[in-house]
PDB file of N, CA and C in Angstrom:
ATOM      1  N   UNK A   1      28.986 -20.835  11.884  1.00  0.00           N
ATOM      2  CA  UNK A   1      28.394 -21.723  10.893  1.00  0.00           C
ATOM      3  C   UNK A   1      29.393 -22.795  10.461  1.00  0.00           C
ATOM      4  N   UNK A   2      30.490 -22.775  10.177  1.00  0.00           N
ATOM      5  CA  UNK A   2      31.484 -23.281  10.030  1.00  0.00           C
ATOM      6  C   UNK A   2      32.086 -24.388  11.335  1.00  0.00           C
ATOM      7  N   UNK A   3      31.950 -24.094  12.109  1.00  0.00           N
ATOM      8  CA  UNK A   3      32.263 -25.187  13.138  1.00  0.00           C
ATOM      9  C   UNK A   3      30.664 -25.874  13.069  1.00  0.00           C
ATOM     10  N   UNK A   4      29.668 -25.245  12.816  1.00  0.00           N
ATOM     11  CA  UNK A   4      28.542 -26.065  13.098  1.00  0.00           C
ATOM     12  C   UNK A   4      28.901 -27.237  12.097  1.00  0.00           C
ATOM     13  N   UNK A   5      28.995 -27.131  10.766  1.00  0.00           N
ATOM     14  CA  UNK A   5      29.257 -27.884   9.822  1.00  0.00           C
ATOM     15  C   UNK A   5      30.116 -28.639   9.661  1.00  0.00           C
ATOM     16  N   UNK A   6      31.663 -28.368  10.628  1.00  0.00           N
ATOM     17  CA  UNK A   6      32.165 -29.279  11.069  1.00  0.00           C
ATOM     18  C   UNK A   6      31.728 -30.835  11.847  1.00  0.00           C
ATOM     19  N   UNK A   7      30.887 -30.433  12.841  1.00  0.00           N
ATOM     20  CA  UNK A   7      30.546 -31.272  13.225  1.00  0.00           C
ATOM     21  C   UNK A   7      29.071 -31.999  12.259  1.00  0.00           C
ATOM     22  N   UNK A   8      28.626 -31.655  11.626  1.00  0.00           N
ATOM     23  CA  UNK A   8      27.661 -32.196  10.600  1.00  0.00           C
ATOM     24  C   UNK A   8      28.268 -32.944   9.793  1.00  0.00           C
ATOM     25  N   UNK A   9      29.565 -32.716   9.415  1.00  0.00           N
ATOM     26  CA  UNK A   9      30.628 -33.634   8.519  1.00  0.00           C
ATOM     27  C   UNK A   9      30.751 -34.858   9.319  1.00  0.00           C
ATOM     28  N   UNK A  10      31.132 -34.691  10.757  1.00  0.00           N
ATOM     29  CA  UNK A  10      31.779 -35.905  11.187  1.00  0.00           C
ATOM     30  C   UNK A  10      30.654 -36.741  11.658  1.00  0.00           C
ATOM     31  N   UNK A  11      29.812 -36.069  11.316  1.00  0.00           N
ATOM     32  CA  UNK A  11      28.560 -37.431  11.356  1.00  0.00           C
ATOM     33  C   UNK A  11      27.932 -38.093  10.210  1.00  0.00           C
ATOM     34  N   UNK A  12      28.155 -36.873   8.852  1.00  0.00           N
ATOM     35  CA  UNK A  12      28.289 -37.360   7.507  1.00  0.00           C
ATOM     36  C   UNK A  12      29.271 -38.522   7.420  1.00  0.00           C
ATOM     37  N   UNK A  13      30.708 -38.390   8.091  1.00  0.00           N
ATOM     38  CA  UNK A  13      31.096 -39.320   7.759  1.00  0.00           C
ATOM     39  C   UNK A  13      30.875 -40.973   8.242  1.00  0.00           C
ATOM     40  N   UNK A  14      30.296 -41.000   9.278  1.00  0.00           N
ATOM     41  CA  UNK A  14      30.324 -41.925   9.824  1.00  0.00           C
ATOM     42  C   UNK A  14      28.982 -42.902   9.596  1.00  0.00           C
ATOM     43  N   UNK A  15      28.483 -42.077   8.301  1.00  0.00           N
ATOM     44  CA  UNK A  15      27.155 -42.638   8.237  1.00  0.00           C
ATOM     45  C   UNK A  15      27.018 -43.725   6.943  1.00  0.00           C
ATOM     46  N   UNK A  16      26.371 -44.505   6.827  1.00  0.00           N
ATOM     47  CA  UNK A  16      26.179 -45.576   5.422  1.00  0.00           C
ATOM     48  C   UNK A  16      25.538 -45.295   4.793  1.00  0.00           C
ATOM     49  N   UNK A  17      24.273 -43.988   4.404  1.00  0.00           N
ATOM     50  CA  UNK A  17      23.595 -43.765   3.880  1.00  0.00           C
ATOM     51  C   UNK A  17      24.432 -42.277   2.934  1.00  0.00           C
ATOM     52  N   UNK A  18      25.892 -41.960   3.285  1.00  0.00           N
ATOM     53  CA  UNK A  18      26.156 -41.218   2.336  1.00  0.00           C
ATOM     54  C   UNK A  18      27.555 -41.731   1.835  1.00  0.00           C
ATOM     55  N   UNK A  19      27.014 -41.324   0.442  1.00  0.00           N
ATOM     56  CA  UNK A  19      28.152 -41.866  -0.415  1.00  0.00           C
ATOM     57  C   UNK A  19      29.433 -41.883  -0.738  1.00  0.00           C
ATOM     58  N   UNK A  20      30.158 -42.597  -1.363  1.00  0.00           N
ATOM     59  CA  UNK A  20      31.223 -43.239  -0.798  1.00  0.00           C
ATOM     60  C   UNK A  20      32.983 -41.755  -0.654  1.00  0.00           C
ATOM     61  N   UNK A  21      32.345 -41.216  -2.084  1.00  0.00           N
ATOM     62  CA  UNK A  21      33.046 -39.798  -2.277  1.00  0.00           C
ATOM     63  C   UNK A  21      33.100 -39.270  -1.481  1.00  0.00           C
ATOM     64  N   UNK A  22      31.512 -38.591  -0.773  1.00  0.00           N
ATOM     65  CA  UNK A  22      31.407 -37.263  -0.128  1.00  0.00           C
ATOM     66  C   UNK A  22      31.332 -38.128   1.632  1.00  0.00           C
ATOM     67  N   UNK A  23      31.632 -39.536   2.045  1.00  0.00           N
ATOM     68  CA  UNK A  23      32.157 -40.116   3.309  1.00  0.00           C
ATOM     69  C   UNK A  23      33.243 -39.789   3.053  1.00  0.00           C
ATOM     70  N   UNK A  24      34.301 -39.905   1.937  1.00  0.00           N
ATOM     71  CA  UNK A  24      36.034 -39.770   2.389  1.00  0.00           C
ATOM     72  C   UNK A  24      36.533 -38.648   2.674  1.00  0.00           C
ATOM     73  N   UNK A  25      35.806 -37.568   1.635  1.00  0.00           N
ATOM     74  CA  UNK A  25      35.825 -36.019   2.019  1.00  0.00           C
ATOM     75  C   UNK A  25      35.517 -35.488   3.055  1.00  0.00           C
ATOM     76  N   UNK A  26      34.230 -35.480   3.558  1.00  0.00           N
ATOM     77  CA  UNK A  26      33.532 -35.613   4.757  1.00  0.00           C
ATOM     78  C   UNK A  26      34.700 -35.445   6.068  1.00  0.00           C
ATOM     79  N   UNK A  27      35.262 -37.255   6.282  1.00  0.00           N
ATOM     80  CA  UNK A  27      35.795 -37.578   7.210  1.00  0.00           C
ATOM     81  C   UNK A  27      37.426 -36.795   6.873  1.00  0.00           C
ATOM     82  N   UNK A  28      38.086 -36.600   5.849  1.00  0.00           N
ATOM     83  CA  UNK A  28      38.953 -35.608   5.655  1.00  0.00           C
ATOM     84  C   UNK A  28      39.190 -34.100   5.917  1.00  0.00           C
ATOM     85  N   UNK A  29      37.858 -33.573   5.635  1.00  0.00           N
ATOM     86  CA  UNK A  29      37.782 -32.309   6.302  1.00  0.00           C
ATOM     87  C   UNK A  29      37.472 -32.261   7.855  1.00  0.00           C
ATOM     88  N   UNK A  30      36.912 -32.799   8.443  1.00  0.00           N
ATOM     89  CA  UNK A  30      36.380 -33.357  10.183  1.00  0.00           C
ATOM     90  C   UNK A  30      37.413 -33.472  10.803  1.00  0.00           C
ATOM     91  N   UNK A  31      37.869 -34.325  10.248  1.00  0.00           N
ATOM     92  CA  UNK A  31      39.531 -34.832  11.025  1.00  0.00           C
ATOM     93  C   UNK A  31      40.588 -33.722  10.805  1.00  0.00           C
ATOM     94  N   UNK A  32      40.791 -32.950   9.981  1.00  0.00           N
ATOM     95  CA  UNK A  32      41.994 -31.836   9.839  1.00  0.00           C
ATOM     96  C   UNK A  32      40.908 -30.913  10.303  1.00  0.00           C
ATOM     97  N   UNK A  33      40.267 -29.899  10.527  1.00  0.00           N
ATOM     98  CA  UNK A  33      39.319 -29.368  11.154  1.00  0.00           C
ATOM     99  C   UNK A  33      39.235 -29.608  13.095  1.00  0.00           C
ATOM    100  N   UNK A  34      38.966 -30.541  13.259  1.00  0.00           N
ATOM    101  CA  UNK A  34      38.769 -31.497  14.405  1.00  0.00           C
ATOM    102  C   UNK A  34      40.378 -31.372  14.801  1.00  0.00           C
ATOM    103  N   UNK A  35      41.147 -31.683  14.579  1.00  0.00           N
ATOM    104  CA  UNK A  35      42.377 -32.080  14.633  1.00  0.00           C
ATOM    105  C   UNK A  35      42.926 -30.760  16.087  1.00  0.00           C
ATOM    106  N   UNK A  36      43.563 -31.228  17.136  1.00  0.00           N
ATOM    107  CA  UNK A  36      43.818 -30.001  17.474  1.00  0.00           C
ATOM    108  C   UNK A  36      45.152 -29.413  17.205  1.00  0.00           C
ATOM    109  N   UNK A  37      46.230 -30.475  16.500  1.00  0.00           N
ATOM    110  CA  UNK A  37      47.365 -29.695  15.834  1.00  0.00           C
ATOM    111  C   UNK A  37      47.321 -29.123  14.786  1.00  0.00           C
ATOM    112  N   UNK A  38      47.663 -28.336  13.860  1.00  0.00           N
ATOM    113  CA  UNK A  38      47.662 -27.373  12.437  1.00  0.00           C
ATOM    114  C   UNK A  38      49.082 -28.808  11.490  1.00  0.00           C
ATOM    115  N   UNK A  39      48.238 -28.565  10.710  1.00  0.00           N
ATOM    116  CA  UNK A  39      49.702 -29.050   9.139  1.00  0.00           C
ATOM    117  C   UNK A  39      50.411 -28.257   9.430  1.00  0.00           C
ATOM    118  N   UNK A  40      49.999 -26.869   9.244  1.00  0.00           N
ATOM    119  CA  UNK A  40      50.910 -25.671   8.751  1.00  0.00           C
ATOM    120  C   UNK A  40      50.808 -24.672  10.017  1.00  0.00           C
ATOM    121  N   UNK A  41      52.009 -24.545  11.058  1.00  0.00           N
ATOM    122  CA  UNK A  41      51.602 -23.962  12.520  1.00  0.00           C
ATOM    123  C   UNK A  41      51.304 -22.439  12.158  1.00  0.00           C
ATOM    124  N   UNK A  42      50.422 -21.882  13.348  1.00  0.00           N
ATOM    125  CA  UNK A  42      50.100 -20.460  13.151  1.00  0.00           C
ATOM    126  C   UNK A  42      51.286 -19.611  13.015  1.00  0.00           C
ATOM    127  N   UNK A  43      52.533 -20.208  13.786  1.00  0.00           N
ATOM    128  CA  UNK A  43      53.246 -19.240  14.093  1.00  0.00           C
ATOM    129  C   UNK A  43      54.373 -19.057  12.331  1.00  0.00           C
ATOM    130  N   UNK A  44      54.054 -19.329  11.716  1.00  0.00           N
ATOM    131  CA  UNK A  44      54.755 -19.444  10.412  1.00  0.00           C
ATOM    132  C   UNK A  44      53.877 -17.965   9.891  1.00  0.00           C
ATOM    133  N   UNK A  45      54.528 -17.208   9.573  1.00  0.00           N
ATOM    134  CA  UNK A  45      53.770 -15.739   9.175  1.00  0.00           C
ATOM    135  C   UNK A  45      53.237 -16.299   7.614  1.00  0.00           C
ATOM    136  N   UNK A  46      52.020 -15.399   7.460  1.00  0.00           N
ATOM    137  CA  UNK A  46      50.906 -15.554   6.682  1.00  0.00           C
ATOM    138  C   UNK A  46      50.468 -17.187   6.313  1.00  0.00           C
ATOM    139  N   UNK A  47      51.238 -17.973   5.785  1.00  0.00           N
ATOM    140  CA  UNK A  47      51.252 -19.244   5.491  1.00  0.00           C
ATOM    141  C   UNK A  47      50.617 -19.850   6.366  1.00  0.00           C
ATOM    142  N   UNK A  48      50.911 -19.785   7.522  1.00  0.00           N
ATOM    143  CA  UNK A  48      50.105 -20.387   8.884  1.00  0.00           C
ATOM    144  C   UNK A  48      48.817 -20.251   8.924  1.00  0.00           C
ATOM    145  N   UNK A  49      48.211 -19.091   8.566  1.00  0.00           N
ATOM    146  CA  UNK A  49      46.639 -19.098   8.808  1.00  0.00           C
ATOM    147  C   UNK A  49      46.275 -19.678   7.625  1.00  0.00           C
ATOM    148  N   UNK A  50      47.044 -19.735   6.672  1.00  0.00           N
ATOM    149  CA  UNK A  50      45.970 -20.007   5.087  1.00  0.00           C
ATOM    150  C   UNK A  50      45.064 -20.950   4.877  1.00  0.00           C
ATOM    151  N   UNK A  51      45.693 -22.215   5.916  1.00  0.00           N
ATOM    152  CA  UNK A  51      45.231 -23.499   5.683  1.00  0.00           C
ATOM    153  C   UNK A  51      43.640 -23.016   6.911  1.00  0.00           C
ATOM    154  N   UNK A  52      43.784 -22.167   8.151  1.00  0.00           N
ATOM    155  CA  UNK A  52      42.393 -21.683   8.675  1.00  0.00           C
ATOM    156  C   UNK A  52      41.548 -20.613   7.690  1.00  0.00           C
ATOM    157  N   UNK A  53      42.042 -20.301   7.313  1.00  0.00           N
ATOM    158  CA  UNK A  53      41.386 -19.020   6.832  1.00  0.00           C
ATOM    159  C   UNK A  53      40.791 -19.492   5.130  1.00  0.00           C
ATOM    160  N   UNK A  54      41.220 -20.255   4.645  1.00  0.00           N
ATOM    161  CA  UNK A  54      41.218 -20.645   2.983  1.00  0.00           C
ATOM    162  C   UNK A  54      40.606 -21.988   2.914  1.00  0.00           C
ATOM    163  N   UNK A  55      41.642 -22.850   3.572  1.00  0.00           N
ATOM    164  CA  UNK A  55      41.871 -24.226   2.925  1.00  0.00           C
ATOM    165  C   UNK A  55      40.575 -24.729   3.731  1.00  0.00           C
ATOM    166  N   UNK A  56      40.482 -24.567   4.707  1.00  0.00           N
ATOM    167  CA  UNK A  56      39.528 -25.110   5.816  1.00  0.00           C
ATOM    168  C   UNK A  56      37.880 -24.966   5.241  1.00  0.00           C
ATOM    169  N   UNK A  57      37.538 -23.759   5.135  1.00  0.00           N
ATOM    170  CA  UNK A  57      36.197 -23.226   4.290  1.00  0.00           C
ATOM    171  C   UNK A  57      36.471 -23.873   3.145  1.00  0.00           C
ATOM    172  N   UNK A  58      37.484 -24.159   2.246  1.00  0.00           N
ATOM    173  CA  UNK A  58      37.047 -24.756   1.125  1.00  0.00           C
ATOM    174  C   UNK A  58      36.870 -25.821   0.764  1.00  0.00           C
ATOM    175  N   UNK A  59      37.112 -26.914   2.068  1.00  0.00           N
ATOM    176  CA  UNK A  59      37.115 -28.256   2.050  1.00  0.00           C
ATOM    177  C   UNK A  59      35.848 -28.404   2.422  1.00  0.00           C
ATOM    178  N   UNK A  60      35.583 -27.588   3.888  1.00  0.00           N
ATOM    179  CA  UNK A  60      33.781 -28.073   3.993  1.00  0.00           C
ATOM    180  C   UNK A  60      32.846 -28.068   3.087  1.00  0.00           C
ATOM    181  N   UNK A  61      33.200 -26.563   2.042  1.00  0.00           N
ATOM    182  CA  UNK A  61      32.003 -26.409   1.077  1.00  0.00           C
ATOM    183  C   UNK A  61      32.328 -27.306   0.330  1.00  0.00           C
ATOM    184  N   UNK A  62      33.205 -27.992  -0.042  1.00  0.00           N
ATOM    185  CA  UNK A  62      33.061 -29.140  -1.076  1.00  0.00           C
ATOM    186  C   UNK A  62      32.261 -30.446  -0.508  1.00  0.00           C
ATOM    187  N   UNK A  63      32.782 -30.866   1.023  1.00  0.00           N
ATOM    188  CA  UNK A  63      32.134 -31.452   1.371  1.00  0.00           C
ATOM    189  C   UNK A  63      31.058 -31.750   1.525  1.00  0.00           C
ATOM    190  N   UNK A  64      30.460 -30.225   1.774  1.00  0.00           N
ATOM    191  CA  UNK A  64      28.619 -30.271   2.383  1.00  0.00           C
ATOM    192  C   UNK A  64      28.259 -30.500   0.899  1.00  0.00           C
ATOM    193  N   UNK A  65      28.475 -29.790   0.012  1.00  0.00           N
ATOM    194  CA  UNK A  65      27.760 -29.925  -1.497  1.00  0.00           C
ATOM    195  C   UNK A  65      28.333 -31.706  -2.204  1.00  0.00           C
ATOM    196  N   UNK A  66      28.679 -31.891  -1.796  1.00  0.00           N
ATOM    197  CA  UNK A  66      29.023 -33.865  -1.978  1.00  0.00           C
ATOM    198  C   UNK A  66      27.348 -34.578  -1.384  1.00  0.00           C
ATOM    199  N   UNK A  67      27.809 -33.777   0.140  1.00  0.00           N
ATOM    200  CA  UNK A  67      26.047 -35.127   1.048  1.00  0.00           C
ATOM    201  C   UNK A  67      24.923 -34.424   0.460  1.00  0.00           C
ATOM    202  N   UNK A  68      24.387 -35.435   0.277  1.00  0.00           N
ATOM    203  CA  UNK A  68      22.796 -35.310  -0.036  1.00  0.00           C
ATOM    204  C   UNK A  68      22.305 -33.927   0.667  1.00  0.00           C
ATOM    205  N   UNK A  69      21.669 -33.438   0.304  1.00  0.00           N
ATOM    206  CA  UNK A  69      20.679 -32.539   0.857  1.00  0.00           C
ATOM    207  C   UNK A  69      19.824 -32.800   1.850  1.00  0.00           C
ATOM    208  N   UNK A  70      19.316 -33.543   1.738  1.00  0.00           N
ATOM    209  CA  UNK A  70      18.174 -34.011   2.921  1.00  0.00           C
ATOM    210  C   UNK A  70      19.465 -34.556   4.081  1.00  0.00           C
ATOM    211  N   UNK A  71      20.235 -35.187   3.629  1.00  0.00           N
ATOM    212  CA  UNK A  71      20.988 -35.584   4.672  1.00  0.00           C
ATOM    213  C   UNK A  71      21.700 -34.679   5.270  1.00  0.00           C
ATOM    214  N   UNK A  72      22.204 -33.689   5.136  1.00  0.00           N
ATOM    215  CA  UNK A  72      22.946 -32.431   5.216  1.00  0.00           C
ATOM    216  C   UNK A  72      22.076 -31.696   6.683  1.00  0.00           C
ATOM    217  N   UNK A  73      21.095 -31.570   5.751  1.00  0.00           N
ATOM    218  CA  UNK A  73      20.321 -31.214   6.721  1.00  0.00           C
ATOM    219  C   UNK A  73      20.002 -31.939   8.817  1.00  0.00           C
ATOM    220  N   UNK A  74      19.485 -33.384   7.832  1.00  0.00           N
ATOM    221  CA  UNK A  74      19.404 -34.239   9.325  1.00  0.00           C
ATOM    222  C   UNK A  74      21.214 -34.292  10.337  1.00  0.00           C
ATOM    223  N   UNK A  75      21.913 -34.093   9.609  1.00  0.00           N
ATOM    224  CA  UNK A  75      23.294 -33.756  10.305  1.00  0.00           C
ATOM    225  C   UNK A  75      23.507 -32.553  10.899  1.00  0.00           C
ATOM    226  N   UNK A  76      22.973 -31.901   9.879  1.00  0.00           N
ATOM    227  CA  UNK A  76      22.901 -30.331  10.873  1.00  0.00           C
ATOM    228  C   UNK A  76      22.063 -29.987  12.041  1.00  0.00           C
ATOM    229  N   UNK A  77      21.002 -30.863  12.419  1.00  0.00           N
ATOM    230  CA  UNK A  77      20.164 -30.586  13.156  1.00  0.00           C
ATOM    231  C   UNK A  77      20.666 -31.515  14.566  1.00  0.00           C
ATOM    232  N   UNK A  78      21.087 -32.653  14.257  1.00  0.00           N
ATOM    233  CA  UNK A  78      21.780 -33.693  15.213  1.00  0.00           C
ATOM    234  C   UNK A  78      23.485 -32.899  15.895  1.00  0.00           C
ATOM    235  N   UNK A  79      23.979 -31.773  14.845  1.00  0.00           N
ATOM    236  CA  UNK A  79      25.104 -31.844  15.356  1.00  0.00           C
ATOM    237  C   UNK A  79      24.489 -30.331  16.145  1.00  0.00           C
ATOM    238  N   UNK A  80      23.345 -29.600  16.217  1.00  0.00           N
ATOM    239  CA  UNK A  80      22.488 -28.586  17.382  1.00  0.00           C
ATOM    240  C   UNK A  80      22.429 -29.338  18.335  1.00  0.00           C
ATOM    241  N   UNK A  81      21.831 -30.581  18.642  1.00  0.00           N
ATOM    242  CA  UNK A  81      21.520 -31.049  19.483  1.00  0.00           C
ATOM    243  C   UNK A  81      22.872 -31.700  20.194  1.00  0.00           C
ATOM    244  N   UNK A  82      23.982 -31.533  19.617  1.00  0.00           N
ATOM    245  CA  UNK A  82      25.270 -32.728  20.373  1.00  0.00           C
ATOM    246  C   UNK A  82      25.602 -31.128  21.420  1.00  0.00           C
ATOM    247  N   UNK A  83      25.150 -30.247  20.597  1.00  0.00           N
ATOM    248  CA  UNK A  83      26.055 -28.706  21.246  1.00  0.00           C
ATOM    249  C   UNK A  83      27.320 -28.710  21.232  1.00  0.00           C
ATOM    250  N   UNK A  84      28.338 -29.686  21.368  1.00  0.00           N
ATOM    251  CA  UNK A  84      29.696 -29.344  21.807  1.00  0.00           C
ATOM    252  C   UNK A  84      30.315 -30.421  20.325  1.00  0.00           C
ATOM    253  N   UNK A  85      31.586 -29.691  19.825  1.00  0.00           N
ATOM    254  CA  UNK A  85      32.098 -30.459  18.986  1.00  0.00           C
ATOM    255  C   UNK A  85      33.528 -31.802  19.719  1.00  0.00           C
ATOM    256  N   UNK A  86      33.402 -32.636  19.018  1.00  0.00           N
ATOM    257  CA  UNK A  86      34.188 -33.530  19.263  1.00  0.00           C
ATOM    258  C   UNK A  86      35.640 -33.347  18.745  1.00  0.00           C
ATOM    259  N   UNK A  87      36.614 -34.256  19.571  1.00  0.00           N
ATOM    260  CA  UNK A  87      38.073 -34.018  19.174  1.00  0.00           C
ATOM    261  C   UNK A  87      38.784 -34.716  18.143  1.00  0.00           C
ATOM    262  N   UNK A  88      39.615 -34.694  17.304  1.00  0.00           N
ATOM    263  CA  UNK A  88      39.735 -35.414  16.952  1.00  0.00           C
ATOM    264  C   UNK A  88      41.307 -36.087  17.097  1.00  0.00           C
ATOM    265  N   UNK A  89      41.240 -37.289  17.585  1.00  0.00           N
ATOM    266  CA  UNK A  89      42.792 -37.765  17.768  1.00  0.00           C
ATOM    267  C   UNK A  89      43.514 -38.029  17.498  1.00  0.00           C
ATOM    268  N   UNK A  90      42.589 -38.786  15.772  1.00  0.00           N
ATOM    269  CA  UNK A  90      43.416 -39.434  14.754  1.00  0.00           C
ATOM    270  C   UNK A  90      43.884 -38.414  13.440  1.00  0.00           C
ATOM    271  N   UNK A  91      43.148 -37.279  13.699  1.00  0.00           N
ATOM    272  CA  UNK A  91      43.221 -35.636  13.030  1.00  0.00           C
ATOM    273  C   UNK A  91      44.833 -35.415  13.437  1.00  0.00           C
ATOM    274  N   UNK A  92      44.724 -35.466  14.833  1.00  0.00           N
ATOM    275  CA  UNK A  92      46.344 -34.805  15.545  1.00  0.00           C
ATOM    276  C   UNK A  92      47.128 -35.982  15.365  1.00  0.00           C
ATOM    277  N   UNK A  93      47.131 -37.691  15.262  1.00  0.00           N
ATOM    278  CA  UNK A  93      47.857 -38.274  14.839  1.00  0.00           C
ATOM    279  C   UNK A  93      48.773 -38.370  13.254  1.00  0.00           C
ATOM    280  N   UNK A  94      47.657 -37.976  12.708  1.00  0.00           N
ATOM    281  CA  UNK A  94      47.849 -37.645  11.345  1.00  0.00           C
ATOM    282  C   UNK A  94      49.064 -36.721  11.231  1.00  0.00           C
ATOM    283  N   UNK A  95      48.324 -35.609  11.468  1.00  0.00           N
ATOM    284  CA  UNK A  95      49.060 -34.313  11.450  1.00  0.00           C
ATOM    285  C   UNK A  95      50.928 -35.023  12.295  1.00  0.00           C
ATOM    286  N   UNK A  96      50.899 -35.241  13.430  1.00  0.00           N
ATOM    287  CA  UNK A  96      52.420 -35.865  14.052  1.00  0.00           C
ATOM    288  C   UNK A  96      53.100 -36.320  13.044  1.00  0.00           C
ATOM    289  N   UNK A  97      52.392 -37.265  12.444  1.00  0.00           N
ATOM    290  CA  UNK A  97      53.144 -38.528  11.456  1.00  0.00           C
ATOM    291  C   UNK A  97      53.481 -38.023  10.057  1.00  0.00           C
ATOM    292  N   UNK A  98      52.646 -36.890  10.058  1.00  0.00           N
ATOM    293  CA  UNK A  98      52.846 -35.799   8.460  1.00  0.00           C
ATOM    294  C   UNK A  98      54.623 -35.504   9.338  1.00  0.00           C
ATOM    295  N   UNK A  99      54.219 -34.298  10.082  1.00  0.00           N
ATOM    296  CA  UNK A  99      55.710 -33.849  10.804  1.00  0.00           C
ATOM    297  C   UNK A  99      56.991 -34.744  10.459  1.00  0.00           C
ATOM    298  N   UNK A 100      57.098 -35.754  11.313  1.00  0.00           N
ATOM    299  CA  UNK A 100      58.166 -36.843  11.478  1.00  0.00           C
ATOM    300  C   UNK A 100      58.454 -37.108  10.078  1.00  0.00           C
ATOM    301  N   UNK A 101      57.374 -37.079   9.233  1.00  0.00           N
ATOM    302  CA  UNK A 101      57.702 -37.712   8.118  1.00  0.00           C
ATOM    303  C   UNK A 101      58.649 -36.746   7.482  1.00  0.00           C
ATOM    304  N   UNK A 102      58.021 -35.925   7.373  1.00  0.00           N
ATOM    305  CA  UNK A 102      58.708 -34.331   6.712  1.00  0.00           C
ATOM    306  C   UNK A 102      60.345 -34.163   7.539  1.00  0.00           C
ATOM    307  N   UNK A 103      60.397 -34.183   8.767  1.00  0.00           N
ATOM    308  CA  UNK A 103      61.504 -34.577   9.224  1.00  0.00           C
ATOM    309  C   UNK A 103      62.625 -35.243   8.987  1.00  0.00           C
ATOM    310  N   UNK A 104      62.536 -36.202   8.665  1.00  0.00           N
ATOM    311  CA  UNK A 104      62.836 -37.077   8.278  1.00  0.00           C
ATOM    312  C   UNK A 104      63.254 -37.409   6.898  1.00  0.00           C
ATOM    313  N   UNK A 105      62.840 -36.724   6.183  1.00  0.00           N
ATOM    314  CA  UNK A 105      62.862 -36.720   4.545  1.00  0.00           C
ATOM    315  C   UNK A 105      64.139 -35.260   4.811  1.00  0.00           C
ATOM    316  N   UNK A 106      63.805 -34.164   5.733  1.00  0.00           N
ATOM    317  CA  UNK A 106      64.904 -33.453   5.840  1.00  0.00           C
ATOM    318  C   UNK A 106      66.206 -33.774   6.217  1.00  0.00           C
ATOM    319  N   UNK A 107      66.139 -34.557   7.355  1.00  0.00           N
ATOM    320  CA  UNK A 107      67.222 -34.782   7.796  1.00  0.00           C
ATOM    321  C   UNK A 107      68.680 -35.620   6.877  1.00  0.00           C
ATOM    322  N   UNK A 108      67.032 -36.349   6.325  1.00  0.00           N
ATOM    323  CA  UNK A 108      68.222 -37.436   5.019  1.00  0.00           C
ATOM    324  C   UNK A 108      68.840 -36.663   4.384  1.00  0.00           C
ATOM    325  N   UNK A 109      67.568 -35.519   3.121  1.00  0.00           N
ATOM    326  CA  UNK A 109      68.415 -34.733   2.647  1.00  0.00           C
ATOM    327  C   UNK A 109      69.233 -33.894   2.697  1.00  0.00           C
ATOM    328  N   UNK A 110      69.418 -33.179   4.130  1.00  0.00           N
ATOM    329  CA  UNK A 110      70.332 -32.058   4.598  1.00  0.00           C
ATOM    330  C   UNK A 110      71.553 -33.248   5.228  1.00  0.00           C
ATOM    331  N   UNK A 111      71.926 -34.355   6.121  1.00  0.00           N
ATOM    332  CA  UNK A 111      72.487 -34.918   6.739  1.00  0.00           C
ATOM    333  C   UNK A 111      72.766 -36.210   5.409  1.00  0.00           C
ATOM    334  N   UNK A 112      72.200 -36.765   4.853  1.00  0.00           N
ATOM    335  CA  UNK A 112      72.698 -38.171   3.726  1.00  0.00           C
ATOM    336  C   UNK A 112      74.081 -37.875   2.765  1.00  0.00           C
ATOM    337  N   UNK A 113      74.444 -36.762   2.992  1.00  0.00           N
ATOM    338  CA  UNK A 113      75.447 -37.010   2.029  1.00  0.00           C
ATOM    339  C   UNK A 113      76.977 -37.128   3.502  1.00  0.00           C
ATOM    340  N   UNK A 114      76.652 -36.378   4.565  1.00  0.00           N
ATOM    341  CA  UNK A 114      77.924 -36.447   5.813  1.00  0.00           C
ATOM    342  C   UNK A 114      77.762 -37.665   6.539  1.00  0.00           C
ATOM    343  N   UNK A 115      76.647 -38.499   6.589  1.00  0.00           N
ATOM    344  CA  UNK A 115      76.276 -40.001   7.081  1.00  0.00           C
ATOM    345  C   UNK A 115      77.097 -41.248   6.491  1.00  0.00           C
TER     346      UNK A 115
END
């Protein structure tokens, strides 16, 4: 149910008939969802799944309860008919540029004072 609704989001988002809130949310949960890298990698014990197991379910349900109802619906029925979910690239770009960034903010602070 949850991947179904994934993909019902990323057509929520892309649509003009839903509003402007539950489009940014929408396309926020789709894209980290969608995404095929993790923020937070599995292999990090417990912490790693939280963002699958917690964060993930709690972004959609905010999301789906944002779109309209009737619209919710016509998304859910369009994303039966796509059958297969889509990737997302700018999900895993995101996620890279989070990394580097975080990197980077380390390196200064562990390395800026011997530089």
């Amino acid at each position: 149910m949850i991947k179904h609704d994934v993909v019902a989001l990323y057509l929520a988002a892309r649509e003009p008939r839903v509003p402007w809130l539950a489009k940014i949310m929408a396309a926020f949960v789709a894209t980290y969802a969608l995404s095929p890298i993790d923020l937070i990698p599995d292999f990090i014990p417990i912490v790693g799944y939280l963002d699958d197991v917690i964060l993930v379910p709690l972004g959609i349900l905010l999301a789906v309860r944002l779109v309209p109802d009737d619209l919710m619906v016509e998304f859910r029925i369009e994303a039966d008919l796509r059958g297969s979910k889509p990737i997302s690239r700018s999900g895993a770009a995101t996620v890279i540029v989070i990394w580097l960034v975080v990197a980077a903010v380390a390196a200064w602070w562990f390395l800026g004072p011997f530089v």
